[in-house]
C-alpha atoms as a PDB file:
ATOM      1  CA  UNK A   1      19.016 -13.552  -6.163  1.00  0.00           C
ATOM      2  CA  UNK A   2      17.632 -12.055  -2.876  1.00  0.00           C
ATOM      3  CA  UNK A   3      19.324 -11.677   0.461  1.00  0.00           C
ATOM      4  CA  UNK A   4      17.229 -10.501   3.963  1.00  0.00           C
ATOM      5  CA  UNK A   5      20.033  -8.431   5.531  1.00  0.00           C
ATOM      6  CA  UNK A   6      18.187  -7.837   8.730  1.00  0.00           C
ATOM      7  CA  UNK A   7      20.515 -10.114  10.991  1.00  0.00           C
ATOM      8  CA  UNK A   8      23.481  -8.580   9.451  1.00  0.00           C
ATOM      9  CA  UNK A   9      22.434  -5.017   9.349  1.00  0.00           C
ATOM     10  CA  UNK A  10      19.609  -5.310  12.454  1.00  0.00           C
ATOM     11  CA  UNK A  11      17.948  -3.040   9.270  1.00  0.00           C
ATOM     12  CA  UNK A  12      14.160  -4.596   7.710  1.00  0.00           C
ATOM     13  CA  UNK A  13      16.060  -4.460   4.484  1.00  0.00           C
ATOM     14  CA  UNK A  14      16.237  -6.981   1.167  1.00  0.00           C
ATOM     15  CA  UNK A  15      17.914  -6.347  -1.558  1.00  0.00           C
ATOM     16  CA  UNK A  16      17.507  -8.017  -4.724  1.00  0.00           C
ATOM     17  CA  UNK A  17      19.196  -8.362  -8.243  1.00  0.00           C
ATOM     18  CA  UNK A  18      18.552 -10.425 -11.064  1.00  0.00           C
ATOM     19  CA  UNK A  19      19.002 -10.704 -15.025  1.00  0.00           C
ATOM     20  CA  UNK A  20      15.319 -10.685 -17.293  1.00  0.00           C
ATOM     21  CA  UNK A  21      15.423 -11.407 -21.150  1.00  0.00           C
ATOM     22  CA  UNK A  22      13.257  -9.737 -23.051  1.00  0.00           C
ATOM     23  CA  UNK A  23      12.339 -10.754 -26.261  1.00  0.00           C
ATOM     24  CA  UNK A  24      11.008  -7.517 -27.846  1.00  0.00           C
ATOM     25  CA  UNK A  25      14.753  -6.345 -27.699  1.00  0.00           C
ATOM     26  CA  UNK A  26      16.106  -9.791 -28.062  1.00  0.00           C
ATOM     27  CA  UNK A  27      18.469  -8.730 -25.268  1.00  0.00           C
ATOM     28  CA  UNK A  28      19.382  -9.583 -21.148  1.00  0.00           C
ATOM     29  CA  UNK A  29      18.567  -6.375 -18.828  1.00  0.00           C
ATOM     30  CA  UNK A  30      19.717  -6.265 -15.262  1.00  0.00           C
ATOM     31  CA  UNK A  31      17.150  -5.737 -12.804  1.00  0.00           C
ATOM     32  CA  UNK A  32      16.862  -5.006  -9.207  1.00  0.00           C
ATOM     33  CA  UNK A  33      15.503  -3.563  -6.509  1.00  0.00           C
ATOM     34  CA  UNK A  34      15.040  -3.343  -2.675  1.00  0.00           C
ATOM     35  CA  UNK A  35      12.322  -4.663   0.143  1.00  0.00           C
ATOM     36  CA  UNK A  36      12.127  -2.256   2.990  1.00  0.00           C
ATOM     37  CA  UNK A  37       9.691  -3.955   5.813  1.00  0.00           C
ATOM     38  CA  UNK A  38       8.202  -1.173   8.393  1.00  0.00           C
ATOM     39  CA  UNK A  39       5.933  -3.107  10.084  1.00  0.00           C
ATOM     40  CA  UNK A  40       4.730  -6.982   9.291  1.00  0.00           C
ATOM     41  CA  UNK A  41       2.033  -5.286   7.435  1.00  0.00           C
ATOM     42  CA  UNK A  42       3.338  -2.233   5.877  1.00  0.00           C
ATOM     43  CA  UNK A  43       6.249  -2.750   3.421  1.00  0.00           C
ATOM     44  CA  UNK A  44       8.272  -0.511   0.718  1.00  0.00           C
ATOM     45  CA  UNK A  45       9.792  -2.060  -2.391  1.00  0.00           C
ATOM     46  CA  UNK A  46      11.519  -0.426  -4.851  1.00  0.00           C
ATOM     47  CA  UNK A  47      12.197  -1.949  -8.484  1.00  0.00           C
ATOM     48  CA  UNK A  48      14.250  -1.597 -10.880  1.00  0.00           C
ATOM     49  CA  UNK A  49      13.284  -3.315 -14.603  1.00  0.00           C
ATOM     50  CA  UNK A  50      16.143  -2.892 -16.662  1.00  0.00           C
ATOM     51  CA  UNK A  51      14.664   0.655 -17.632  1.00  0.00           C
ATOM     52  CA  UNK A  52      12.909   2.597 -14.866  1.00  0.00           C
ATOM     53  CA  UNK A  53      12.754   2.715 -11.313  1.00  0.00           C
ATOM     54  CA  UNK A  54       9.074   1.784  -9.561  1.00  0.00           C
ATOM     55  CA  UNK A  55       8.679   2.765  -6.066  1.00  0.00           C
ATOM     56  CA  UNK A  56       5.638   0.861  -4.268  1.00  0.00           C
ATOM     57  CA  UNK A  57       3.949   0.657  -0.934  1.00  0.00           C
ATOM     58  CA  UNK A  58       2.187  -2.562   0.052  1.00  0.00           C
ATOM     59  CA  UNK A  59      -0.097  -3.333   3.294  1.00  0.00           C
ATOM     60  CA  UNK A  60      -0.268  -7.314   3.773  1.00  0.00           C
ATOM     61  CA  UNK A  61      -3.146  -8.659   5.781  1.00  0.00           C
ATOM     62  CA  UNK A  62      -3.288 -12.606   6.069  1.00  0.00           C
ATOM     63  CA  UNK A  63      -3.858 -13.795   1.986  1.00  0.00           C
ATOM     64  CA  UNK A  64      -4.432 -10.285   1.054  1.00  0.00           C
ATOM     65  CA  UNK A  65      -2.004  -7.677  -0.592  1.00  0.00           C
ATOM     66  CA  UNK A  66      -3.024  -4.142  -1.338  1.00  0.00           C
ATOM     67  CA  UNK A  67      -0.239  -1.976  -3.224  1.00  0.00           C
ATOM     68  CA  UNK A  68      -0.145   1.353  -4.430  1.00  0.00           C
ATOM     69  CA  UNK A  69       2.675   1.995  -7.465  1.00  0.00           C
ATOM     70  CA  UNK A  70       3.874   4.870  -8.903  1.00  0.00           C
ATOM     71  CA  UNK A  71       5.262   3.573 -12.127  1.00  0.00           C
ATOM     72  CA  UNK A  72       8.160   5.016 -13.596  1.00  0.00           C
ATOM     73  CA  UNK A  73       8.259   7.025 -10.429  1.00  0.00           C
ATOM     74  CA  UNK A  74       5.565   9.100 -11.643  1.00  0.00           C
ATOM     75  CA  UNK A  75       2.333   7.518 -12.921  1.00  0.00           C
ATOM     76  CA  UNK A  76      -0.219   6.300 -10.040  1.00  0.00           C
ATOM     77  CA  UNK A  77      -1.353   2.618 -10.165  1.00  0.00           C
ATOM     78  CA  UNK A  78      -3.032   0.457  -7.225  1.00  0.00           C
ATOM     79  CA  UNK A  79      -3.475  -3.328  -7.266  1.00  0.00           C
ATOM     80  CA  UNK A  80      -4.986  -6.255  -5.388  1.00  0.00           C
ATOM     81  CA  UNK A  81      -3.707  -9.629  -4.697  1.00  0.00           C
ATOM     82  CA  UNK A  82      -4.977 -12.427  -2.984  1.00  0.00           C
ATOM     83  CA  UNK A  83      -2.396 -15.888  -2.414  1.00  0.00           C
ATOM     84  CA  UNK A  84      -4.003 -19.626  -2.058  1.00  0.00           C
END
């Protein structure tokens, strides 16, 4: 489930929460996390797996998505996505 709360909080703010089963552990983990929009292009999202927390910063140009990740809130990771 996902929610934009920027009409009720006038805040560039999404929240998010969800359930993921994993089958490693044979068990349900709640996730979560939280969309924070600066600009149209420049966005924040922080996730939550079940486990560990994953900060990430994201700049959005048309069909492209450039992110840098710091997973587990410490290791550095970039990506690269393009949508058609």
């Amino acid at each position: 489930m996902s929610k934009n709360l920027r009409r009720e909080t006038r805040l560039p703010i999404a929240p998010y929460a969800g359930v993921a089963y994993g089958t490693y552990e044979d068990r349900a983990r709640a996730i979560g996390g939280l969309n924070i929009g600066f600009t149209e292009q420049f966005t924040a999202l922080v996730i939550f797996d079940g486990v560990h927390v994953h900060p990430m910063l994201n700049f959005s140009s048309g069909r492209h998505v450039a992110s840098f990740i710091l997973v587990r809130g410490r290791d550095p990771g970039v990506s690269y996505s393009i949508s058609f």
